[in-house]
C-alpha atoms as a PDB file:
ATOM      1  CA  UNK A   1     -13.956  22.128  19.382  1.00  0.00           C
ATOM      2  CA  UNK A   2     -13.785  22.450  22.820  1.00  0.00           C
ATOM      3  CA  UNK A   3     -12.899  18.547  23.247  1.00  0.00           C
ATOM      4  CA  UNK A   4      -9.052  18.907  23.742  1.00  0.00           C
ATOM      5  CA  UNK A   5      -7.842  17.284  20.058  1.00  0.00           C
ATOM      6  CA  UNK A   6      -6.862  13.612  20.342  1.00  0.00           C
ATOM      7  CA  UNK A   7      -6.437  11.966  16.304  1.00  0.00           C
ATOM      8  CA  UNK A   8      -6.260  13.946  13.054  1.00  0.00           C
ATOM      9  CA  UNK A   9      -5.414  17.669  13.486  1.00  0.00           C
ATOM     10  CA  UNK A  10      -8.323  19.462  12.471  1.00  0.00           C
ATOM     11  CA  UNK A  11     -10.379  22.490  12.835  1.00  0.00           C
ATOM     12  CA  UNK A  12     -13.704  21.357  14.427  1.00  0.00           C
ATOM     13  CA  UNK A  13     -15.469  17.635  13.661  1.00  0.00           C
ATOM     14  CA  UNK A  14     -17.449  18.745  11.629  1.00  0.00           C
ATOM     15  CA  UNK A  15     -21.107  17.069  11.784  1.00  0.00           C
ATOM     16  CA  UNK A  16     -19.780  13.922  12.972  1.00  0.00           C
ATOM     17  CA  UNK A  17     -19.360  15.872  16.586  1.00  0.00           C
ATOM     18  CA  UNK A  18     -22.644  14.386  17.765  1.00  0.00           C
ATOM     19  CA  UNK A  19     -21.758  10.675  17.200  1.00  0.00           C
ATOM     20  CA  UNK A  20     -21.571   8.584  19.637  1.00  0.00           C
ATOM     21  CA  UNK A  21     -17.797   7.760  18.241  1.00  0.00           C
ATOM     22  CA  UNK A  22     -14.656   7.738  20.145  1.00  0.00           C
ATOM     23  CA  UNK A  23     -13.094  10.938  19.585  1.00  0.00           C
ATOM     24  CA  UNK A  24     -10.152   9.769  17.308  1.00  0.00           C
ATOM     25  CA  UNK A  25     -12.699   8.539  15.021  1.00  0.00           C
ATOM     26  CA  UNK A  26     -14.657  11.535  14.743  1.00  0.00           C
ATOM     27  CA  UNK A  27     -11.078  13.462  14.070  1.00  0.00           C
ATOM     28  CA  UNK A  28     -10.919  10.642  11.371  1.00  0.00           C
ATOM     29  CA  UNK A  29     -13.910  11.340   9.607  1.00  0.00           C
ATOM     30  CA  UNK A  30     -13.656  15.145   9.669  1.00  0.00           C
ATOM     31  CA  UNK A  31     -10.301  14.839   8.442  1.00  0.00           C
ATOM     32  CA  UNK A  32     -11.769  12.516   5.251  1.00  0.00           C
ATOM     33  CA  UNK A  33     -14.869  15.194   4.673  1.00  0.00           C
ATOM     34  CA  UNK A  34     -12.607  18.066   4.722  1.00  0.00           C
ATOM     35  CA  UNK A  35      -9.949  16.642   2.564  1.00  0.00           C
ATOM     36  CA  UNK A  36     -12.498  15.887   0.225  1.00  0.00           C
ATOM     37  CA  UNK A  37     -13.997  19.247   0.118  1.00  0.00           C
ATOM     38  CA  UNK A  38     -10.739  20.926  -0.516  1.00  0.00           C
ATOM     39  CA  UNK A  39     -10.127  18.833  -3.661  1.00  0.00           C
ATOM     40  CA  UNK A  40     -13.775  20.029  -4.343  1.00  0.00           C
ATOM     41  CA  UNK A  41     -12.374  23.780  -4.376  1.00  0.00           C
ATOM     42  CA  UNK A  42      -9.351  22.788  -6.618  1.00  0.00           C
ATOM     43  CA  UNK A  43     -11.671  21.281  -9.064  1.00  0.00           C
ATOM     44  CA  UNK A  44     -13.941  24.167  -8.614  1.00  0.00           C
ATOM     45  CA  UNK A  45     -10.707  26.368  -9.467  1.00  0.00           C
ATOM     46  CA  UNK A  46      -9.983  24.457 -12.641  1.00  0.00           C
ATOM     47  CA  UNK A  47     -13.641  25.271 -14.036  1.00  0.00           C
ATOM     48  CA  UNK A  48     -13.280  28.792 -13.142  1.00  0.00           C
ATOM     49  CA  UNK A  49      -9.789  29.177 -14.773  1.00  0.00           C
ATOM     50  CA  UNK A  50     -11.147  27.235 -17.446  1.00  0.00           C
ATOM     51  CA  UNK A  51      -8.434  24.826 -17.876  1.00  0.00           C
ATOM     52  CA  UNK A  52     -10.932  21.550 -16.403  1.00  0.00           C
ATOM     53  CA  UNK A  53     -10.741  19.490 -19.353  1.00  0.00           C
ATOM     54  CA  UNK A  54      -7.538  19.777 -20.122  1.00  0.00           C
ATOM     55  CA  UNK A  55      -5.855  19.013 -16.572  1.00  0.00           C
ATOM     56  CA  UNK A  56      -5.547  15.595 -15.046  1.00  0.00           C
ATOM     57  CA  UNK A  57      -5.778  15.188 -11.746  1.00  0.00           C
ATOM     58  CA  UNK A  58      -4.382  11.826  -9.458  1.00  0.00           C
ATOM     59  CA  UNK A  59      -5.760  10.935  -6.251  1.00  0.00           C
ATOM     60  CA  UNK A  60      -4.586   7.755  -4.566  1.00  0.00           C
ATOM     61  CA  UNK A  61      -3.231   6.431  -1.231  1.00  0.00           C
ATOM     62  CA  UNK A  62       0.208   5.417  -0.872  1.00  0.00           C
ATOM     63  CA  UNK A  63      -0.389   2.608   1.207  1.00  0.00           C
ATOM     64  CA  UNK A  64      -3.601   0.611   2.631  1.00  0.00           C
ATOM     65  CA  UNK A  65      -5.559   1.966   5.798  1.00  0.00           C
ATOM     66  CA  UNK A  66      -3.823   2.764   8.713  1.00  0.00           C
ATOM     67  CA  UNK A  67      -4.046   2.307  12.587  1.00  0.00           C
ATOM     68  CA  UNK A  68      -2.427   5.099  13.928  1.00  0.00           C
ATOM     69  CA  UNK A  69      -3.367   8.775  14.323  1.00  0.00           C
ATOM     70  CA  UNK A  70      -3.899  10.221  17.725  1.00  0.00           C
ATOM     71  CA  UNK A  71      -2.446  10.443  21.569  1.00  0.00           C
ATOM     72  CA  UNK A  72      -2.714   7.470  22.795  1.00  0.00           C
ATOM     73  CA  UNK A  73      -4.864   8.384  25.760  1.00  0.00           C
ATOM     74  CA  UNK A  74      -7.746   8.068  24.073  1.00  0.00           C
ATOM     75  CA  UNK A  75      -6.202   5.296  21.495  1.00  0.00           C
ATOM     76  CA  UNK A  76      -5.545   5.136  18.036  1.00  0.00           C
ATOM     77  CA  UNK A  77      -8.210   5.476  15.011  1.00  0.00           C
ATOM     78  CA  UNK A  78      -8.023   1.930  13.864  1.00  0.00           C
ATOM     79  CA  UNK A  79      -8.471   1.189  10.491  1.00  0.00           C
ATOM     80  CA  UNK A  80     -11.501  -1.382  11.067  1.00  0.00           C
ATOM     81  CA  UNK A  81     -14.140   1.208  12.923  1.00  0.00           C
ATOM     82  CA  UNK A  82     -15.152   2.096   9.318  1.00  0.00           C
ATOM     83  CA  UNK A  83     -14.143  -0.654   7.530  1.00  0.00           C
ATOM     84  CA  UNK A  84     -11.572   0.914   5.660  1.00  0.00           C
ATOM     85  CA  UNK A  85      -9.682  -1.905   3.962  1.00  0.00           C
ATOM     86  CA  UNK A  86     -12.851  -2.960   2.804  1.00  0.00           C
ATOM     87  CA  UNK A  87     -12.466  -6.810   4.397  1.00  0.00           C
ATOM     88  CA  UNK A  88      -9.042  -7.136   2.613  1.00  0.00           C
ATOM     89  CA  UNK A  89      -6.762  -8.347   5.161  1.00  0.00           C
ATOM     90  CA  UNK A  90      -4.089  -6.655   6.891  1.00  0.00           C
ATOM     91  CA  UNK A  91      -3.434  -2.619   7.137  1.00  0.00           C
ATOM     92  CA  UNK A  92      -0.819  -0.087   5.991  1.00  0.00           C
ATOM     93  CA  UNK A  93       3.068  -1.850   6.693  1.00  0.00           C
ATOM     94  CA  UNK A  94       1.118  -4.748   5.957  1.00  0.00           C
ATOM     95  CA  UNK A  95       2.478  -7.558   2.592  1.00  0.00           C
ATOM     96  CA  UNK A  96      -1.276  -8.320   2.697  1.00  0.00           C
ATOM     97  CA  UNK A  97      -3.614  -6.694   0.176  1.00  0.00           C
ATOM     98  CA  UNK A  98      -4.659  -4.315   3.373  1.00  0.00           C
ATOM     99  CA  UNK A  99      -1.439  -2.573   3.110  1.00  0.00           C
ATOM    100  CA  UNK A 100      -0.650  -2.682  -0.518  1.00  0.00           C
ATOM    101  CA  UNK A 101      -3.543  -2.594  -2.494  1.00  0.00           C
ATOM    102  CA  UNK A 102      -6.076   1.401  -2.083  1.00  0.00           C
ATOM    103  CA  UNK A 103      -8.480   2.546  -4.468  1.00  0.00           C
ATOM    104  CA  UNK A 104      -7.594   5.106  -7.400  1.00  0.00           C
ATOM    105  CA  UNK A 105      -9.160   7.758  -9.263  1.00  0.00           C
ATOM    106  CA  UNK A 106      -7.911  10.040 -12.233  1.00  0.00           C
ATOM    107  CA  UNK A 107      -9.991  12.780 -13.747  1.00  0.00           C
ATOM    108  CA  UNK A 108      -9.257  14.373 -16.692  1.00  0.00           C
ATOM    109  CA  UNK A 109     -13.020  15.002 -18.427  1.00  0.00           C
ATOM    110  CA  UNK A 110     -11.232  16.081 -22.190  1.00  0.00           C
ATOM    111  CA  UNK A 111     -10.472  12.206 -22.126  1.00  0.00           C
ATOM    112  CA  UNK A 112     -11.749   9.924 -19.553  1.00  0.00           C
ATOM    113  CA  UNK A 113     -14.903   8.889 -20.110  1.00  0.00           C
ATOM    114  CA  UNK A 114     -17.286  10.226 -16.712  1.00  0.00           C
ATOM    115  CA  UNK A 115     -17.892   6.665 -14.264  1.00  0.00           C
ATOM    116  CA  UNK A 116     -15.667   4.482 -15.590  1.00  0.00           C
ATOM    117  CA  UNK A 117     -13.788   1.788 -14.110  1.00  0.00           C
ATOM    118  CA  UNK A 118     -10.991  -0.093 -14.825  1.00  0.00           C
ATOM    119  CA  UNK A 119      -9.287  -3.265 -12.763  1.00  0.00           C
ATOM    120  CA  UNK A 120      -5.522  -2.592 -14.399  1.00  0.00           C
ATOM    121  CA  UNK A 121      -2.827  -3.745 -11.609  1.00  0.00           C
ATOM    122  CA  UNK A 122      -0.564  -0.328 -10.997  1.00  0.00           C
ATOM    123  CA  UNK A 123       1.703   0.913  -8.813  1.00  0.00           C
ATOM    124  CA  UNK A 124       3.159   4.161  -7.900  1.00  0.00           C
ATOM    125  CA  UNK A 125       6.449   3.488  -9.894  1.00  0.00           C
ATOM    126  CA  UNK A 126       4.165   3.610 -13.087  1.00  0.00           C
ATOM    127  CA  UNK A 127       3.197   7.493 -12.609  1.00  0.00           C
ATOM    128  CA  UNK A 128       6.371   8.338 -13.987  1.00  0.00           C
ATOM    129  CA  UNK A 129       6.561   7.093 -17.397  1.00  0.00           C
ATOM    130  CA  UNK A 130       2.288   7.386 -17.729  1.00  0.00           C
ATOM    131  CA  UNK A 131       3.144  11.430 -16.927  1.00  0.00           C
ATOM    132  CA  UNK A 132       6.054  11.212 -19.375  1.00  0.00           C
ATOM    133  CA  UNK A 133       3.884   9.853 -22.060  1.00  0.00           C
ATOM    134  CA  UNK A 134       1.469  12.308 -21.362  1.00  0.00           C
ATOM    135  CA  UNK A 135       4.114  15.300 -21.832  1.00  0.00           C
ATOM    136  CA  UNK A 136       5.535  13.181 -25.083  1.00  0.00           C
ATOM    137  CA  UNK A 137       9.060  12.910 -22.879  1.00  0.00           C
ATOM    138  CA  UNK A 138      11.089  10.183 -23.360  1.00  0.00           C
ATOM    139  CA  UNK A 139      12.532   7.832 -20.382  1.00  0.00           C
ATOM    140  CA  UNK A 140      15.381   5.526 -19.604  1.00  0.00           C
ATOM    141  CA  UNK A 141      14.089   2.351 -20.470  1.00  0.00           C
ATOM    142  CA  UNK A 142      15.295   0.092 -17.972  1.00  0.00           C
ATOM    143  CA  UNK A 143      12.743   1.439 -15.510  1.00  0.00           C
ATOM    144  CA  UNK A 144       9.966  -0.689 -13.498  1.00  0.00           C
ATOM    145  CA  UNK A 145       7.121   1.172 -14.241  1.00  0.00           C
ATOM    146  CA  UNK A 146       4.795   0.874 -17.265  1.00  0.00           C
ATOM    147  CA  UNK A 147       2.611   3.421 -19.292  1.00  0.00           C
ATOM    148  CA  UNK A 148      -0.911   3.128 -18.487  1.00  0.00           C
ATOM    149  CA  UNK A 149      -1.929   6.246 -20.742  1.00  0.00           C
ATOM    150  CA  UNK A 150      -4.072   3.541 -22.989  1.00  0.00           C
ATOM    151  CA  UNK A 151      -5.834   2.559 -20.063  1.00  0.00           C
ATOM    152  CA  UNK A 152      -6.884   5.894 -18.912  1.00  0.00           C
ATOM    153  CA  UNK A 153      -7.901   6.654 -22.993  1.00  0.00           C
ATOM    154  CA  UNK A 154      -9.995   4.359 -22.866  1.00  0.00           C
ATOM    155  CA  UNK A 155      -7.629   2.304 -25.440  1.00  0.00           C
ATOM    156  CA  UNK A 156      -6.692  -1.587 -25.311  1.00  0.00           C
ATOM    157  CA  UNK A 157      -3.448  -1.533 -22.558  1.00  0.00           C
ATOM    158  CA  UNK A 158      -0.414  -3.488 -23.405  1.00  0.00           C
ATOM    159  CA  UNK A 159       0.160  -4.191 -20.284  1.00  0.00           C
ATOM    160  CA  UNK A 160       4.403  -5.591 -20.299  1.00  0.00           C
ATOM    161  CA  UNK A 161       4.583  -5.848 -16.668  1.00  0.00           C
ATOM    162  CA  UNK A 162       4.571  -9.888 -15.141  1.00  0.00           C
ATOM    163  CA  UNK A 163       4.390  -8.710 -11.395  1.00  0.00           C
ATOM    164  CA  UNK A 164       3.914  -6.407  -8.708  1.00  0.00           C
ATOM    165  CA  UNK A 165       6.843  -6.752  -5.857  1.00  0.00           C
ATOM    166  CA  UNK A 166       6.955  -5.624  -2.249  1.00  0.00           C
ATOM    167  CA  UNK A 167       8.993  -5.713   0.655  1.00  0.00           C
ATOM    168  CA  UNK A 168       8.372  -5.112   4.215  1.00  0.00           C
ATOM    169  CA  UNK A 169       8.631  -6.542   7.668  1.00  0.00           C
ATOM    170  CA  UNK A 170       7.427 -10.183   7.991  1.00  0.00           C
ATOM    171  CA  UNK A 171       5.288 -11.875  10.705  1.00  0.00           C
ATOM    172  CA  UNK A 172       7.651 -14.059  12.733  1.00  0.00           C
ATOM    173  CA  UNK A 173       5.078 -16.888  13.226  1.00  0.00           C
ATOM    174  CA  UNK A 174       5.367 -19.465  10.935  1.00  0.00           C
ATOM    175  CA  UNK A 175       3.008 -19.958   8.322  1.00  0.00           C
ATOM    176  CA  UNK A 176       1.027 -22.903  10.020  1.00  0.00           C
ATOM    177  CA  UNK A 177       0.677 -20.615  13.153  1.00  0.00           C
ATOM    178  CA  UNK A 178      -0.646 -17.658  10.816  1.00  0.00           C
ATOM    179  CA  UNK A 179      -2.774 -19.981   9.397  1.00  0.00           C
ATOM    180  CA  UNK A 180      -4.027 -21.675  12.386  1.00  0.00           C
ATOM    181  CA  UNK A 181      -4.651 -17.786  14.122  1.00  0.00           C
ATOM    182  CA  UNK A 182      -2.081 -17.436  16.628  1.00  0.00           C
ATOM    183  CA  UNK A 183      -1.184 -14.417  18.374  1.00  0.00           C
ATOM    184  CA  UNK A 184       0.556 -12.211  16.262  1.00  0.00           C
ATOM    185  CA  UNK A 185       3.986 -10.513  16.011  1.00  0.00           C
ATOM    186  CA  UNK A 186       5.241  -7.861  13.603  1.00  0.00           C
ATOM    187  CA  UNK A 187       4.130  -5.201  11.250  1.00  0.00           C
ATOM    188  CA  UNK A 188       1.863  -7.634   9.145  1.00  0.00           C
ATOM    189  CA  UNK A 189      -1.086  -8.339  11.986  1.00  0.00           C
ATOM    190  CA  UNK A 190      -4.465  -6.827  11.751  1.00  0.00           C
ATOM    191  CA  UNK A 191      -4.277  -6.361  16.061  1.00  0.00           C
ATOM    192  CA  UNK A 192      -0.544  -5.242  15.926  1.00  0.00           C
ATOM    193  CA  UNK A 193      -0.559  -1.500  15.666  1.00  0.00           C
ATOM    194  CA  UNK A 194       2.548  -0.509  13.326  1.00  0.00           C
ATOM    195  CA  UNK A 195       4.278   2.072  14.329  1.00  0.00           C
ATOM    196  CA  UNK A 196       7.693   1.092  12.266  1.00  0.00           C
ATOM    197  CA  UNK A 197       8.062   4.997  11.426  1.00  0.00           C
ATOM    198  CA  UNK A 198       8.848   5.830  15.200  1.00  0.00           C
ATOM    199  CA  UNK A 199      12.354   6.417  16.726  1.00  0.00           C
ATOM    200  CA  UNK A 200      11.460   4.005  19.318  1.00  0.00           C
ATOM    201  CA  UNK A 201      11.803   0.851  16.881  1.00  0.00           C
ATOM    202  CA  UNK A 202      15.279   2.139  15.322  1.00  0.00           C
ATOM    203  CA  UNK A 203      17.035  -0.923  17.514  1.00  0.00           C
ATOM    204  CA  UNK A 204      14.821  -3.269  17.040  1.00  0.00           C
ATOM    205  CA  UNK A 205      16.721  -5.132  14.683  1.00  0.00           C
ATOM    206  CA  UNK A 206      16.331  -8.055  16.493  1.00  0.00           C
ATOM    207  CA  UNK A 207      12.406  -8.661  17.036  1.00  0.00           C
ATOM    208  CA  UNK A 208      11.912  -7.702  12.855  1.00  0.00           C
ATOM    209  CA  UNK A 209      12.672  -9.373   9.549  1.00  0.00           C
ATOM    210  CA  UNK A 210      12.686  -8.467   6.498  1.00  0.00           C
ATOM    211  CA  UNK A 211       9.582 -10.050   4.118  1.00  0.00           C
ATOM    212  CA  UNK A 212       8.122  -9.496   0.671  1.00  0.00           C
ATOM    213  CA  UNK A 213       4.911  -9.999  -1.030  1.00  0.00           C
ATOM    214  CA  UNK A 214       4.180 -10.881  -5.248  1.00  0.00           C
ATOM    215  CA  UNK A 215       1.100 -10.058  -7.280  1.00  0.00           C
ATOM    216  CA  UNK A 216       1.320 -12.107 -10.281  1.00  0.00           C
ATOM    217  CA  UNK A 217      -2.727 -11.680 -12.075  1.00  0.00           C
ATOM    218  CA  UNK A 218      -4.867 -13.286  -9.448  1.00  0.00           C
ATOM    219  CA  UNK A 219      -2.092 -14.985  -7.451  1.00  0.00           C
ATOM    220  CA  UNK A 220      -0.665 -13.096  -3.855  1.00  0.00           C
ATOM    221  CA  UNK A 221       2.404 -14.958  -2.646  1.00  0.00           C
ATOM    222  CA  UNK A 222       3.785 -13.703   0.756  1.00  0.00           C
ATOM    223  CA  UNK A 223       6.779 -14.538   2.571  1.00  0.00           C
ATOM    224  CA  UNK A 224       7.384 -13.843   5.509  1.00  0.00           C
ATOM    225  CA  UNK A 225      10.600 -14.404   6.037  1.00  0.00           C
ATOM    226  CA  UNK A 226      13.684 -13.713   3.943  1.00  0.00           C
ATOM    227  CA  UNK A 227      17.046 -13.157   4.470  1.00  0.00           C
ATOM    228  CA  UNK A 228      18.778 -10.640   1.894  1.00  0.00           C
ATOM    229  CA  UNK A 229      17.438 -12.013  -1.407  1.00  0.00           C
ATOM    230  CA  UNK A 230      14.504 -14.566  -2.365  1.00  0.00           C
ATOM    231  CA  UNK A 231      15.429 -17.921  -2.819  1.00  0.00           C
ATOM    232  CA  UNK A 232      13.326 -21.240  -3.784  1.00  0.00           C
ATOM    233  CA  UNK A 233      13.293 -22.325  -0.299  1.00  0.00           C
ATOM    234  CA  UNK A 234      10.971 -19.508   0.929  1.00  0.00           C
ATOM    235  CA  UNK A 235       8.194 -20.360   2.915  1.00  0.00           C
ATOM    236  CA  UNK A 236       5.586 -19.112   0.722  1.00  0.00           C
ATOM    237  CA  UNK A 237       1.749 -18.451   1.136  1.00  0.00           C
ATOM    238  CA  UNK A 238      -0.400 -18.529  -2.038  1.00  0.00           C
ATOM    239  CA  UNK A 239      -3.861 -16.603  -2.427  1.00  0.00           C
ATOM    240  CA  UNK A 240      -5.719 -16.646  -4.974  1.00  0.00           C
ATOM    241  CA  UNK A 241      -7.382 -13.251  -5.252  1.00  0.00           C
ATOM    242  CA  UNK A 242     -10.236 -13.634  -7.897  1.00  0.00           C
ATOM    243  CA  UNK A 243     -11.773 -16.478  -4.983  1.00  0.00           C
ATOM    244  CA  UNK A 244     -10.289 -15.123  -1.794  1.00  0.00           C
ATOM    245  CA  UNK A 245      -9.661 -11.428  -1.794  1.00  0.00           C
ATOM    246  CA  UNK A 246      -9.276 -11.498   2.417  1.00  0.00           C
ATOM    247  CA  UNK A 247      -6.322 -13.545   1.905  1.00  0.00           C
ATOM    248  CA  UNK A 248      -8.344 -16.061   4.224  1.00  0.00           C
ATOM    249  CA  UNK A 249      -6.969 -19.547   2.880  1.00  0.00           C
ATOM    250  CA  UNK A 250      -3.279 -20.287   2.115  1.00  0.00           C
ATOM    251  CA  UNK A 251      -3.490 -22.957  -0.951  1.00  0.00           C
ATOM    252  CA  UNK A 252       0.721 -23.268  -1.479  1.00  0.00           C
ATOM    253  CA  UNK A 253       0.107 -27.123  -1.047  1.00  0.00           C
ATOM    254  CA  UNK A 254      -1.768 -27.156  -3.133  1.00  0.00           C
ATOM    255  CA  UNK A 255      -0.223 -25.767  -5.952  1.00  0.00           C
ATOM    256  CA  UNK A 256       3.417 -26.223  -5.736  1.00  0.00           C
ATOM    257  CA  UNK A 257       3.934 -24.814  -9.203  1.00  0.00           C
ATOM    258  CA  UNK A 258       2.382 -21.723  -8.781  1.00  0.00           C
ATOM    259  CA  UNK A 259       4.558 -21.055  -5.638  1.00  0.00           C
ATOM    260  CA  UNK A 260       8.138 -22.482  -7.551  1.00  0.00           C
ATOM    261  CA  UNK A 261       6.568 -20.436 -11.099  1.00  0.00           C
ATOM    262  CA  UNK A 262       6.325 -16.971  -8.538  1.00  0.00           C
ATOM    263  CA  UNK A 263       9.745 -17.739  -6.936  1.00  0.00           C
ATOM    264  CA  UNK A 264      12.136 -18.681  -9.965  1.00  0.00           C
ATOM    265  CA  UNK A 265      10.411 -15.547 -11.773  1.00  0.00           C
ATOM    266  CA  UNK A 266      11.450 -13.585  -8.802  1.00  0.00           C
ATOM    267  CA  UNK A 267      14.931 -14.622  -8.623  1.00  0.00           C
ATOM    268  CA  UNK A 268      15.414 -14.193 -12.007  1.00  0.00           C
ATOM    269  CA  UNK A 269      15.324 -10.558 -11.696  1.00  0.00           C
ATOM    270  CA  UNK A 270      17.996 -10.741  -9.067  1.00  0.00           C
ATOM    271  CA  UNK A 271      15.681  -8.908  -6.456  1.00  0.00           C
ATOM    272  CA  UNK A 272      16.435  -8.273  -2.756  1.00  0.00           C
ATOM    273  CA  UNK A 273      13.329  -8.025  -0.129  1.00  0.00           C
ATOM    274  CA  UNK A 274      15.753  -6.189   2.234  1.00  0.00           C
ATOM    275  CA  UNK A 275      13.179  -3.709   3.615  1.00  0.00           C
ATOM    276  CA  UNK A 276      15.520  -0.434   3.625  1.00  0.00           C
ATOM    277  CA  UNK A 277      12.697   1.801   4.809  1.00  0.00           C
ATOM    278  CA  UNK A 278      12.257   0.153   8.027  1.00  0.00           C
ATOM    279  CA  UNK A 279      13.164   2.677  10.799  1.00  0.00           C
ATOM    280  CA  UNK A 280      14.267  -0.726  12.971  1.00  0.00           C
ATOM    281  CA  UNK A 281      16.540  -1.947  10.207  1.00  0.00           C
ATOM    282  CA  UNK A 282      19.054   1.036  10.542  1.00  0.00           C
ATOM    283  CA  UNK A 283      19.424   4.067  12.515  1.00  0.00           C
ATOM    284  CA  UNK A 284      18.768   7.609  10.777  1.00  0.00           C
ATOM    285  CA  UNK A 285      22.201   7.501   9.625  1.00  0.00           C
ATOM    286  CA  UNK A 286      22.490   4.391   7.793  1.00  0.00           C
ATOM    287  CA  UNK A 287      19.469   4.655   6.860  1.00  0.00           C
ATOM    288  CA  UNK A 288      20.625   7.631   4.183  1.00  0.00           C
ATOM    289  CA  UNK A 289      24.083   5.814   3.665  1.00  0.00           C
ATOM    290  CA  UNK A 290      22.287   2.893   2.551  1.00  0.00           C
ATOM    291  CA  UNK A 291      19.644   4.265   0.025  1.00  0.00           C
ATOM    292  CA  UNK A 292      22.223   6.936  -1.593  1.00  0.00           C
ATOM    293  CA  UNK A 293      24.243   4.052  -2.269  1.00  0.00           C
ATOM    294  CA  UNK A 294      23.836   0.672  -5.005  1.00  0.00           C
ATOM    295  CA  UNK A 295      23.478  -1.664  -2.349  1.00  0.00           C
ATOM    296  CA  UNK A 296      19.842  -1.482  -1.757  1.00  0.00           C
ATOM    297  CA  UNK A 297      19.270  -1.922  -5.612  1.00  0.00           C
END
């Protein structure tokens, strides 16, 4: 285009060149459509080698929908201009179900059945041992992640796992301020744009804290605050997903037990919620100090 580029790096925009859009957003959309033709081609590939229905192919996002993308002259493509989160609250760096939670999709037409949908709770860390299963390899077995081969089959899924643990920076309001909508701080706001990933935030150490969210079933708990490891005194917020999947009303008081059940399962597993990917939590080389060593584990 002759529109000098200001968001995703692409060729030309594509139909969406006419819309009245700001130009990040039409960058955004071009980058989606051509993404998704490309995995078109590959798929197109597979028929043509004739190897389709025997490959399996992944496609998921690796966090929620993000608000970044593009010089800053012109802004940023935020992640609500097309409703990308789909309502859920928050956005990628986000413990909300914005930042954690994106749709998935796995083709593999010799054994999943065309349209089908499934609501399993996975996680990137159970790739692994579903891939393994799929070559017949064996794994270590003290690892996080569970097999969800059944599930993709078609087949009842024993599903071992009790929850789904994150960690990331907190919102330093307290809980009554997040709940009563003031202003926001930190990387888990819908209006703060997160740019944790920049080298201007690597000593910031001071304005961030380090926070973690659980998905046990239908029940989000969030903290926003936590010091090196959880601990029953957390100031917890409790969501119950089947009724509120925005995350809109925080019902810890009113079920203490599912907050203390979430917490002392936590803590049994001797967890920390230090956020070691943080680019304000160390500088570059700490940073690979700390995650080639034990203590992050």
């Amino acid at each position: 285009d002759t529109v000098r580029e200001t968001g995703s790096p692409v060729p030309t925009d594509l139909h969406y060149k006419g819309k009245p859009w700001p130009n990040v957003e039409k960058d955004h959309a071009a980058a989606v459509t051509y993404m998704d033709s490309k995995v078109g081609e590959i798929i197109q590939l597979l028929k043509n080698l004739g190897i389709d229905d025997e490959t399996i192919i992944f496609f998921a996002s690796d966090n929620g929908a993000h608000t970044e993308g593009g010089n800053g002259e012109d802004g940023v493509h935020d992640h609500r201009f097309f409703d990308s989160t789909g309502g859920l609250r928050g956005q990628k760096r986000s413990l909300y179900e914005g930042g954690v939670r994106s749709p998935s999709m796995v083709r593999w037409p010799g054994a999943i059945r065309r349209g089908s949908r499934s609501d399993l709770q996975w996680a990137f860390w159970d790739a692994f041992p579903t891939i393994a299963a799929l070559a017949e390899a064996p794994v270590a077995e003290h690892l996080d992640g569970i097999n969800f081969l059944p599930t993709l089959r078609g087949q009842p899924q024993e599903d071992t796992r009790r929850y789904l643990y994150f960690t990331w920076s907190g919102d330093k309001r307290s809980t009554e301020d997040i709940d009563a909508g003031a202003p926001t701080t930190g990387d888990s706001s819908d209006t703060n744009i997160a740019n944790n990933n920049s080298s201007n935030n690597n000593n910031k150490k001071d304005e961030y804290w380090n926070g973690y969210s659980v998905r046990v079933g239908n029940w989000k708990g969030v903290v926003q605050r936590c010091d090196e490891r959880p601990n029953l005194e957390d100031d917890m917020e409790l969501y119950d997903l089947a009724n509120d999947h925005s995350e809109t009303f925080n019902i810890a008081s009113e079920h203490p037990e599912v907050v203390e059940s979430i917490l002392s399962m936590v803590l049994a597993d001797d967890l920390r919620c230090d956020c070691f990917q943080c680019a304000w939590r160390l500088d570059k080389a700490e940073f690979w100090n700390y995650t080639n060593s034990d203590q992050h584990r």
